[in-house]
N, C-alpha and C. Protein backbone atom coordinates (compact mmCIF):
# COMPACT_ATOMS: atom_id res chain seq x y z
N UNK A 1 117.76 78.91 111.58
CA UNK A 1 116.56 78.49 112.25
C UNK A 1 116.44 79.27 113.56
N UNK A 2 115.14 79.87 113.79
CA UNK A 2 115.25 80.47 115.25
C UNK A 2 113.98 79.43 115.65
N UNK A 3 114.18 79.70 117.52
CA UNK A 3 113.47 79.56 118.23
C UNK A 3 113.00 80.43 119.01
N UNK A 4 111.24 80.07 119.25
CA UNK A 4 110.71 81.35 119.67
C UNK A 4 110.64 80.46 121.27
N UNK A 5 110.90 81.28 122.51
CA UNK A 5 110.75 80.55 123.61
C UNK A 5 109.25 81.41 124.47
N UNK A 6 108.71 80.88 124.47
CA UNK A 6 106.97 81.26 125.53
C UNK A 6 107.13 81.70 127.28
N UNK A 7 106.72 82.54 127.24
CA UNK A 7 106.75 83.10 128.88
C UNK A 7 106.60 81.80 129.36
N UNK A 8 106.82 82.11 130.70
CA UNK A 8 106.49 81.11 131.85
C UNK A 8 105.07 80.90 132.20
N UNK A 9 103.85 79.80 132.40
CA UNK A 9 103.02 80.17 132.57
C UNK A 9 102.30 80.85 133.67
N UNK A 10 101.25 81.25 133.82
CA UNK A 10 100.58 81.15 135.49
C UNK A 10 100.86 80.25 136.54
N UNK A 11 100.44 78.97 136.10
CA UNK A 11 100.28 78.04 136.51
C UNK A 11 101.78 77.70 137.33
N UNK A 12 103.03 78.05 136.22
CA UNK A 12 104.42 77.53 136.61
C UNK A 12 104.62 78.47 137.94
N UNK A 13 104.12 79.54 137.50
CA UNK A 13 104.63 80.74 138.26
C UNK A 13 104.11 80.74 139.70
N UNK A 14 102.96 80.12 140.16
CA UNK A 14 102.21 79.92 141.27
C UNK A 14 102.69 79.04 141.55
N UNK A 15 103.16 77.93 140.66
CA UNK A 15 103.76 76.48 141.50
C UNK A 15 105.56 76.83 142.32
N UNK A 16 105.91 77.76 141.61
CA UNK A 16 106.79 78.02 142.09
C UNK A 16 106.94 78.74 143.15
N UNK A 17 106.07 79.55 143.24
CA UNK A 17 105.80 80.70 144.33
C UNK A 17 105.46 79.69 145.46
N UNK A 18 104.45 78.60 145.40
CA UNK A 18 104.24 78.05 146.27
C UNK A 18 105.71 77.28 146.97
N UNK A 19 106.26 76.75 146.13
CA UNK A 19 107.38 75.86 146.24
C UNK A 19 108.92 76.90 147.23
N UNK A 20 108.42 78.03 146.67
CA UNK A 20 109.69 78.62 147.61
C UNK A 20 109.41 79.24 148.90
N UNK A 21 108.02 79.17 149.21
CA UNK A 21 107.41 79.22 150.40
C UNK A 21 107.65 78.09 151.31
N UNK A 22 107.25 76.71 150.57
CA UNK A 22 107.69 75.27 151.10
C UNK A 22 109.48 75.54 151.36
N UNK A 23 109.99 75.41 150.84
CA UNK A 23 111.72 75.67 150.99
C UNK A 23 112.39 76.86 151.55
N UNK A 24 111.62 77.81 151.79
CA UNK A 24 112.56 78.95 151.97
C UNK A 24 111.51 79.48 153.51
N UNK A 25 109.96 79.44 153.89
CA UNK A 25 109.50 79.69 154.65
C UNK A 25 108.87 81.15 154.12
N UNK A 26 107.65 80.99 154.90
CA UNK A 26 107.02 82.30 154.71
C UNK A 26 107.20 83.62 154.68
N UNK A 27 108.30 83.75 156.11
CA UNK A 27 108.71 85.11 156.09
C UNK A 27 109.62 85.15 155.00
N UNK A 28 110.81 84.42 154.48
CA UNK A 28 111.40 84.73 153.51
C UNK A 28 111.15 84.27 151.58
N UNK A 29 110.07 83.95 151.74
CA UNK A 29 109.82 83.56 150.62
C UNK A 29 109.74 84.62 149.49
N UNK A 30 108.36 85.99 149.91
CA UNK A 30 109.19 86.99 148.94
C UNK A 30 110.69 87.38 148.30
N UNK A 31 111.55 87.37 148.97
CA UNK A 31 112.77 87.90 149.04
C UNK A 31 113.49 86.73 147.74
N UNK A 32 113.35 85.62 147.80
CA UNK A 32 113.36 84.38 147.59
C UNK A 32 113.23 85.02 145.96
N UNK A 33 111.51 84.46 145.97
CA UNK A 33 111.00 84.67 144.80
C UNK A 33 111.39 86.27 144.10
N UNK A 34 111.53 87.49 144.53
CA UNK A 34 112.12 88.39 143.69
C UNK A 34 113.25 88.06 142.94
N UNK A 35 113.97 87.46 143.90
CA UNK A 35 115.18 87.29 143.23
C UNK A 35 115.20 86.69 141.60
N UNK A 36 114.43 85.40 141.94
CA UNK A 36 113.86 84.13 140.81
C UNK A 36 113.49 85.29 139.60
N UNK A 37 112.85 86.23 140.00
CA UNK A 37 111.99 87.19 138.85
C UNK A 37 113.28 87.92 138.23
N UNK A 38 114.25 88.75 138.61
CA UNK A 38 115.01 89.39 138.01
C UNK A 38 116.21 88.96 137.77
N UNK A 39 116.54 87.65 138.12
CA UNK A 39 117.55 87.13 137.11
C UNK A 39 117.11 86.53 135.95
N UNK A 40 115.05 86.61 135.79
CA UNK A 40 114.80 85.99 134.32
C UNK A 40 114.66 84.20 134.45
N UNK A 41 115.20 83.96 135.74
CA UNK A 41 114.35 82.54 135.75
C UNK A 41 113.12 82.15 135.07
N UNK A 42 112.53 82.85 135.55
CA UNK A 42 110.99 82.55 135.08
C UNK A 42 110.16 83.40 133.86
N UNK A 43 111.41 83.80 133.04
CA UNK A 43 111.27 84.20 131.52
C UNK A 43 110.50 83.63 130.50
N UNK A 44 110.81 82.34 130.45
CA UNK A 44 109.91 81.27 129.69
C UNK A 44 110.07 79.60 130.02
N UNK A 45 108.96 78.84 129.57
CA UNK A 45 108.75 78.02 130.12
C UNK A 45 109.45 76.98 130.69
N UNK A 46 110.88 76.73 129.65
CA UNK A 46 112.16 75.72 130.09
C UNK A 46 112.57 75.92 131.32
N UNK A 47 113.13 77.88 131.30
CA UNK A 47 113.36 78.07 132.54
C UNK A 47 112.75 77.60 133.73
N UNK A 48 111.34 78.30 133.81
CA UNK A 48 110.89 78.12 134.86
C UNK A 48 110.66 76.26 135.14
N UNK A 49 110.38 75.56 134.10
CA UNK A 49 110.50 74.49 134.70
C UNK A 49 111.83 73.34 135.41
N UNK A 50 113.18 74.19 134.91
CA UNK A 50 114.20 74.26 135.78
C UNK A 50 114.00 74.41 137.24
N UNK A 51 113.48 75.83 137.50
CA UNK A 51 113.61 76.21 138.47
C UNK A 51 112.75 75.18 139.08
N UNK A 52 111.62 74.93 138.91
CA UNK A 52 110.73 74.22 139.63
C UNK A 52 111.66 72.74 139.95
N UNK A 53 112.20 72.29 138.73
CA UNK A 53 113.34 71.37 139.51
C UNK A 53 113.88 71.41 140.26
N UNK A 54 114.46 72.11 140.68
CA UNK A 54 115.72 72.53 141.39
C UNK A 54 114.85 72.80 142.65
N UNK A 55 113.54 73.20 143.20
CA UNK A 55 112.77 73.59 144.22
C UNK A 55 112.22 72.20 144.67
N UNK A 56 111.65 71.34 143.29
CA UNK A 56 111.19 70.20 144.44
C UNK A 56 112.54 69.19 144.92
N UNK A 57 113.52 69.61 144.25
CA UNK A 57 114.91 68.92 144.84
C UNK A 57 115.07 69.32 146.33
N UNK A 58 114.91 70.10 146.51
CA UNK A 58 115.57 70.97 147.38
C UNK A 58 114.09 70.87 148.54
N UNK A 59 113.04 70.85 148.04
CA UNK A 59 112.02 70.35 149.09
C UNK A 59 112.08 69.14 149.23
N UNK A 60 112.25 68.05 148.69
CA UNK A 60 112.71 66.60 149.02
C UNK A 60 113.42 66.53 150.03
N UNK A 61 114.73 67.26 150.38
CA UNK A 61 115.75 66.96 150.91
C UNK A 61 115.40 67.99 151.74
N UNK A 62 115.02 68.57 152.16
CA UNK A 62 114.71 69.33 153.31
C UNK A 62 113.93 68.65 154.51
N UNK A 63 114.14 68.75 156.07
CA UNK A 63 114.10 67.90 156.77
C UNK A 63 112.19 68.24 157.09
N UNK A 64 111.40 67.06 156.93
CA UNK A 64 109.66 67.12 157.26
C UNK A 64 109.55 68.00 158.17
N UNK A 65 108.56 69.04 158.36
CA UNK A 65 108.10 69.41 159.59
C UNK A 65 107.55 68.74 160.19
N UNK A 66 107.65 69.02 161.96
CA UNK A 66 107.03 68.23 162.81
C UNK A 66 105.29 68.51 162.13
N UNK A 67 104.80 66.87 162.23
CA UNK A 67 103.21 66.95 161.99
C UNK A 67 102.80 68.12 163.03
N UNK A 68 101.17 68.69 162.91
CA UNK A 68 100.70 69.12 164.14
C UNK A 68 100.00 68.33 165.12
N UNK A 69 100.10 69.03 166.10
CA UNK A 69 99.46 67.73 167.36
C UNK A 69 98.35 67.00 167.26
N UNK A 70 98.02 66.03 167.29
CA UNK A 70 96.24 65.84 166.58
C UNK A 70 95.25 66.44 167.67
N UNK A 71 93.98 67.30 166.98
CA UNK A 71 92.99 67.89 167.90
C UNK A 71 92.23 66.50 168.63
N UNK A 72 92.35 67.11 170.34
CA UNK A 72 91.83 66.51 170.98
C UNK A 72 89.88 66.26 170.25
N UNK A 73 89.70 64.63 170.48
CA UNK A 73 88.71 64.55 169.53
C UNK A 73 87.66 64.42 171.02
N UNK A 74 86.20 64.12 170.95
CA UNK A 74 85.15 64.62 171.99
C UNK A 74 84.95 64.03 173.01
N UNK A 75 85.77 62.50 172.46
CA UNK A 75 85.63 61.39 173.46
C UNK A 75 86.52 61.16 174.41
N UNK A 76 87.45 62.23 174.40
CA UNK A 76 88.99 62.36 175.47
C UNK A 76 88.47 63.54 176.38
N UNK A 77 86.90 64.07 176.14
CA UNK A 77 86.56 64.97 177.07
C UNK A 77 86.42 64.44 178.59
N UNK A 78 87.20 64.87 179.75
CA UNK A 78 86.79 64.48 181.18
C UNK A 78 85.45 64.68 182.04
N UNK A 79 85.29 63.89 182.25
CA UNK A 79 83.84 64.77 183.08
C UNK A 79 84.28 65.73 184.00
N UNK A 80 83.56 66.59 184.35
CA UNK A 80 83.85 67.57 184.84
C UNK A 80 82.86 68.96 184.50
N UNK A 81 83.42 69.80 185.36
CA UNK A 81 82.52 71.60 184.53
C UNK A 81 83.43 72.19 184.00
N UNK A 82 83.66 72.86 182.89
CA UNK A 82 83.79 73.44 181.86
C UNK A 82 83.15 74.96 181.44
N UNK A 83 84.01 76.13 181.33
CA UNK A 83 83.36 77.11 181.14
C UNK A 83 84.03 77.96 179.62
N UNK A 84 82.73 77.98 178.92
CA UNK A 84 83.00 78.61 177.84
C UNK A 84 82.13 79.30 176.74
N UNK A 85 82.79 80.25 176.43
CA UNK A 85 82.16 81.24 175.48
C UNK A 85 80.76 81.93 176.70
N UNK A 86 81.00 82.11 177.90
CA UNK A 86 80.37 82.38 179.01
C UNK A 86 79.44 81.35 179.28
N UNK A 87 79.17 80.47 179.04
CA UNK A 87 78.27 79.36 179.52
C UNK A 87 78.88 78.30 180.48
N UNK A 88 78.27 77.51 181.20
CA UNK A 88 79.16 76.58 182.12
C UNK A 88 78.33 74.83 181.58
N UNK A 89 79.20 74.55 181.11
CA UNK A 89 78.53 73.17 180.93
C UNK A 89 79.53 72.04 181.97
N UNK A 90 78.67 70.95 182.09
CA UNK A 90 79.07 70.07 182.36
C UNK A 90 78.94 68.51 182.01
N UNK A 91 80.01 68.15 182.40
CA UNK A 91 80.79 66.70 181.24
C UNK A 91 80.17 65.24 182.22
N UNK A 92 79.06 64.49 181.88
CA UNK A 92 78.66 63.54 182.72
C UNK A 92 79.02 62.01 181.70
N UNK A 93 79.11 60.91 182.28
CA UNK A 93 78.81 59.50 181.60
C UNK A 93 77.78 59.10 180.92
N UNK A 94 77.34 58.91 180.23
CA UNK A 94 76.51 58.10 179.44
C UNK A 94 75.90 57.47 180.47
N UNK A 95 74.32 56.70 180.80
CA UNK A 95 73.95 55.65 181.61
C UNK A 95 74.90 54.58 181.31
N UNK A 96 74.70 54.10 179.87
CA UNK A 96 75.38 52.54 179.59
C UNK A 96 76.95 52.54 179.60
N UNK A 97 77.58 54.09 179.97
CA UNK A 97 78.99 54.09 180.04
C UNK A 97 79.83 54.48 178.77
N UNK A 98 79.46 54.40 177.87
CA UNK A 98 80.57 53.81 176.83
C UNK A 98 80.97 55.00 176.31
N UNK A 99 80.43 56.57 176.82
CA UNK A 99 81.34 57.89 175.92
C UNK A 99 80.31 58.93 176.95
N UNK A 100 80.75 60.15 177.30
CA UNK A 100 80.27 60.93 178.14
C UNK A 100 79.46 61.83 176.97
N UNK A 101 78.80 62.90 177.73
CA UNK A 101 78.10 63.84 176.88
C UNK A 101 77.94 65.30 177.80
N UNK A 102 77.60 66.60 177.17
CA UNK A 102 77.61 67.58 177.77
C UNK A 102 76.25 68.14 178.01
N UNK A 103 76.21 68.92 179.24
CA UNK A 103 74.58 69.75 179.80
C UNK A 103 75.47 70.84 179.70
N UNK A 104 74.49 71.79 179.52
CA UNK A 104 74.72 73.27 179.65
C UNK A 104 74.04 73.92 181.03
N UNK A 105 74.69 74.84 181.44
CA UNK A 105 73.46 75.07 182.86
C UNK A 105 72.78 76.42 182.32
N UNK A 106 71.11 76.27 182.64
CA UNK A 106 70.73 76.84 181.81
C UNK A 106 70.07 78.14 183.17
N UNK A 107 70.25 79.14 183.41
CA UNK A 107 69.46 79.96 184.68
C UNK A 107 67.93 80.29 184.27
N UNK A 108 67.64 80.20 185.53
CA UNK A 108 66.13 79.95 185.73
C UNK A 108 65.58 80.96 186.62
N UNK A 109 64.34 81.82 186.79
CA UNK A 109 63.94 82.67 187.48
C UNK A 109 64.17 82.06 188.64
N UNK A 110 64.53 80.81 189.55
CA UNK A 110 64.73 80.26 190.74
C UNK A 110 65.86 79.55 190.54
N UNK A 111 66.79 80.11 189.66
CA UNK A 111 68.33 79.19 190.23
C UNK A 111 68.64 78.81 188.60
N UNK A 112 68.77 77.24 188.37
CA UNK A 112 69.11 76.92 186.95
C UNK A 112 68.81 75.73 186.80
N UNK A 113 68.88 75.38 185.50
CA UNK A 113 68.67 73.79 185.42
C UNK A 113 69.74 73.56 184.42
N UNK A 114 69.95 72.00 183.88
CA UNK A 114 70.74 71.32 182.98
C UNK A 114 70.23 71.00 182.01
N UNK A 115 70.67 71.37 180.78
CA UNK A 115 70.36 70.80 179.53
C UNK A 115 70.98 70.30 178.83
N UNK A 116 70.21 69.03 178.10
CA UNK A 116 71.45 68.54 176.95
C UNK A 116 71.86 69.38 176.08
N UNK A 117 73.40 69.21 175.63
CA UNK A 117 73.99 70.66 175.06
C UNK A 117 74.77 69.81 173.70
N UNK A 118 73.73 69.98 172.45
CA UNK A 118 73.99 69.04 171.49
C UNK A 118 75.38 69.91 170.46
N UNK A 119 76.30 68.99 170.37
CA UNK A 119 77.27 69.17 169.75
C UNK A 119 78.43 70.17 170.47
N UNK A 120 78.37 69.88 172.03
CA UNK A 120 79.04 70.61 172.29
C UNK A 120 80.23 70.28 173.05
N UNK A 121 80.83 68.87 173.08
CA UNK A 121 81.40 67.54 172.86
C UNK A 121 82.93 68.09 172.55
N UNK A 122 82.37 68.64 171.18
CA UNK A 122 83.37 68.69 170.08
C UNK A 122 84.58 70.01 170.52
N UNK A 123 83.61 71.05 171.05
CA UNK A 123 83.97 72.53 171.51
C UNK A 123 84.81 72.65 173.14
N UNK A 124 84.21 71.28 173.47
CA UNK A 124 84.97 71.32 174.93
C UNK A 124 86.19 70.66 174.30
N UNK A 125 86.43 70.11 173.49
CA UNK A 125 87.77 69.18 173.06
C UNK A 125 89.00 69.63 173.59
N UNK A 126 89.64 69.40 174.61
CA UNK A 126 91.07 70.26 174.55
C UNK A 126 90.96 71.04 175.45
N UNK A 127 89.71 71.86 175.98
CA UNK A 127 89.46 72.61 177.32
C UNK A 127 89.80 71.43 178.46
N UNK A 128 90.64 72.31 179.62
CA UNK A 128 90.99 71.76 181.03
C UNK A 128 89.51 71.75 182.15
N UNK A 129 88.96 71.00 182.72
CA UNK A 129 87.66 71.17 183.40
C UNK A 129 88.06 72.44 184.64
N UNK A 130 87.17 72.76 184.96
CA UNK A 130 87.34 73.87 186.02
C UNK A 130 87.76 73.62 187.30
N UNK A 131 88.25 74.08 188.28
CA UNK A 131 88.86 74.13 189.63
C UNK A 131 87.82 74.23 190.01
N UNK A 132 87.54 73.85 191.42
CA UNK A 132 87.04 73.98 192.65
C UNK A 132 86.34 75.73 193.11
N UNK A 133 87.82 76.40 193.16
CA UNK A 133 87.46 77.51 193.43
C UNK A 133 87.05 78.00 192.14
N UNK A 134 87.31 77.97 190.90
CA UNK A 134 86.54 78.40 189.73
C UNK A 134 85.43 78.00 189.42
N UNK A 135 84.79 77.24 190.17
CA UNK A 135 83.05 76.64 190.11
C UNK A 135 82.32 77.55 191.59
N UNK A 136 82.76 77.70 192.31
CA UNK A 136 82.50 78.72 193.70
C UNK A 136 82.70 80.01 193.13
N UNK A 137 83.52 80.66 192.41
CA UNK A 137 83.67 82.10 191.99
C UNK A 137 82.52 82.05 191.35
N UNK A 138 81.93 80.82 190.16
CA UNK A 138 80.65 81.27 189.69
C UNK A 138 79.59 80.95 190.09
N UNK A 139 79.47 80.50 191.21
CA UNK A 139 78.44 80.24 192.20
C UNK A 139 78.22 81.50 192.90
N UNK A 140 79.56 82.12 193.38
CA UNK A 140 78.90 83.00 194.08
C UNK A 140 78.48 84.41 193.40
N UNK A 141 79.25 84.48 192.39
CA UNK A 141 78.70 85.82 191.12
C UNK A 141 77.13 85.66 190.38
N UNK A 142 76.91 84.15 190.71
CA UNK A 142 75.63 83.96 189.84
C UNK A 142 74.17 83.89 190.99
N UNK A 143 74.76 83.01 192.50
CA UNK A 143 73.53 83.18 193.21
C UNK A 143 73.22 81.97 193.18
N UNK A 144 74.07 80.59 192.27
CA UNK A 144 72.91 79.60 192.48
C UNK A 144 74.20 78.77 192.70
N UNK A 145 74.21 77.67 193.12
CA UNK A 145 75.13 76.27 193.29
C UNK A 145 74.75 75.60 191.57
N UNK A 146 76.34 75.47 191.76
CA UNK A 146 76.87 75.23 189.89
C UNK A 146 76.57 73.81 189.56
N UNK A 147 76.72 73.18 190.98
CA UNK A 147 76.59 71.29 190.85
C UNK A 147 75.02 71.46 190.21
N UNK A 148 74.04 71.50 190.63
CA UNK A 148 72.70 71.05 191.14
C UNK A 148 71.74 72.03 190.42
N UNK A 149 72.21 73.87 190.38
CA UNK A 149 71.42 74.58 189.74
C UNK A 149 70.10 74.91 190.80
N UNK A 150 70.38 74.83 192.15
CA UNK A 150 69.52 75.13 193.49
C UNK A 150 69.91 76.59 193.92
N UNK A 151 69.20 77.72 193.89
CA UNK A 151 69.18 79.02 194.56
C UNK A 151 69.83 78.76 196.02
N UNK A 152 70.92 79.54 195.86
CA UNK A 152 71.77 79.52 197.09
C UNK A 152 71.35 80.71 198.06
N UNK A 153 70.46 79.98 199.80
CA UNK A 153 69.98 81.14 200.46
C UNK A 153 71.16 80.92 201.46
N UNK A 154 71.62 80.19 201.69
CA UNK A 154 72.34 79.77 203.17
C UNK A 154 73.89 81.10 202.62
N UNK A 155 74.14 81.71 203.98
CA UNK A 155 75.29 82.84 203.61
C UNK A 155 76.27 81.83 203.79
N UNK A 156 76.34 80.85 204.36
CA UNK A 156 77.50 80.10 203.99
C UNK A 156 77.83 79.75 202.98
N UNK A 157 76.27 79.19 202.29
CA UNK A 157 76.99 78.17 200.33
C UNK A 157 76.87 79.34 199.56
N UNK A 158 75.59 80.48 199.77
CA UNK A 158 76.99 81.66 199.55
C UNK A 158 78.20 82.04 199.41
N UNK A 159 78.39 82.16 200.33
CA UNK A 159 80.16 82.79 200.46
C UNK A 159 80.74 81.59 199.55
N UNK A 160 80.47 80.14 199.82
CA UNK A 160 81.07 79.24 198.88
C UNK A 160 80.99 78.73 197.64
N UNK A 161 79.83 79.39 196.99
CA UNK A 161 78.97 79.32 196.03
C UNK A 161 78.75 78.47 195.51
N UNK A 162 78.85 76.99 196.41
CA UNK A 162 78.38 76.07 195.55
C UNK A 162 77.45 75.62 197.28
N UNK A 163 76.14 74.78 197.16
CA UNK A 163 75.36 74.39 198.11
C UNK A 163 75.91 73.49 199.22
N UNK A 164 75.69 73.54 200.50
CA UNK A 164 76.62 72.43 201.06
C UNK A 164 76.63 70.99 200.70
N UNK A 165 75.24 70.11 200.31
CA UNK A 165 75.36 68.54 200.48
C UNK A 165 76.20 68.43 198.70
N UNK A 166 76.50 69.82 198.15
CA UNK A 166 77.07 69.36 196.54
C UNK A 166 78.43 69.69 196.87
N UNK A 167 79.12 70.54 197.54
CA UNK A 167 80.29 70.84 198.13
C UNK A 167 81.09 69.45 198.58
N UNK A 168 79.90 68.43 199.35
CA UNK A 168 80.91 67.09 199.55
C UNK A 168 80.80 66.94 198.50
N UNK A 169 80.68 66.64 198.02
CA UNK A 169 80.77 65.84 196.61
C UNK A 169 81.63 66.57 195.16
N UNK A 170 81.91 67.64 195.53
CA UNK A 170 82.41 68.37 194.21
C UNK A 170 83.78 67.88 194.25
């Protein structure tokens, strides 16, 4: 009586490939898997479903990776100004309180104004709000006070680039 034994399939062959990536790590997983190929592991189907034994054994008992950190979600955003993808928004309260929301500052042939800046919540997630002197560097590169969006004439809120009565308050 013979037996005819069937290649390994696709299917085995990808599960495995995946599996020695899980156990062995990315950088060494080729090295890994050649090996599997030319000793004929994965010749036909018994084999390879050995091997696949022997891989989720061996991924079982291998110690979890640390989860990843969870992404800061929109509602852990601080109020504050925020600069990104070159725009400067800023992070205010809600009237009724209960979750903040973002303006964008938008420049204006006389300085700038604030706009609601929809969905952009999500993009500040995880950004640190800006310094003091990093709201004055773009006050004074832009010409206008960053609080308020008022054309800065005075060479003082100039030089400081944000306006004086928003300076107390920044």
């Amino acid at each position: 009586m013979t037996t005819t034994t069937s290649p390994a399939t696709a299917k085995q062959v990808a599960f495995v490939q995946a599996l020695v990536q899980r156990v062995y790590g990315a950088d060494n997983a080729p090295e890994h898997f050649l090996v599997l190929e030319e000793t004929g592991a994965l010749d036909s189907t018994k084999s390879a479903s050995k091997v696949i034994d022997g891989l989720l054994a061996l991924a079982k008992a291998a110690p979890k990776a640390a989860a990843p950190a969870p992404k800061a979600s929109p509602s852990t955003v601080a109020t504050g100004f925020y600069a990104l993808d070159g725009n400067i928004y800023r992070v205010v309260p809600a009237r009724h309180g209960s979750h903040n929301y973002a303006k964008v500052l938008v420049p204006t042939g006389s300085g700038a104004r604030w706009e609601y800046a929809k969905g952009a919540m999500s993009r500040l997630a995880g950004l640190a709000p800006m310094t003091a002197a990093e709201a004055a560097a773009y006050g004074k590169s832009h010409g206008y006070c960053m609080v308020c969006g008022k054309l800065l004439t005075d060479p003082e809120s100039i030089a400081r680039g944000i306006g004086p009565v928003c300076a107390k308050g920044f």
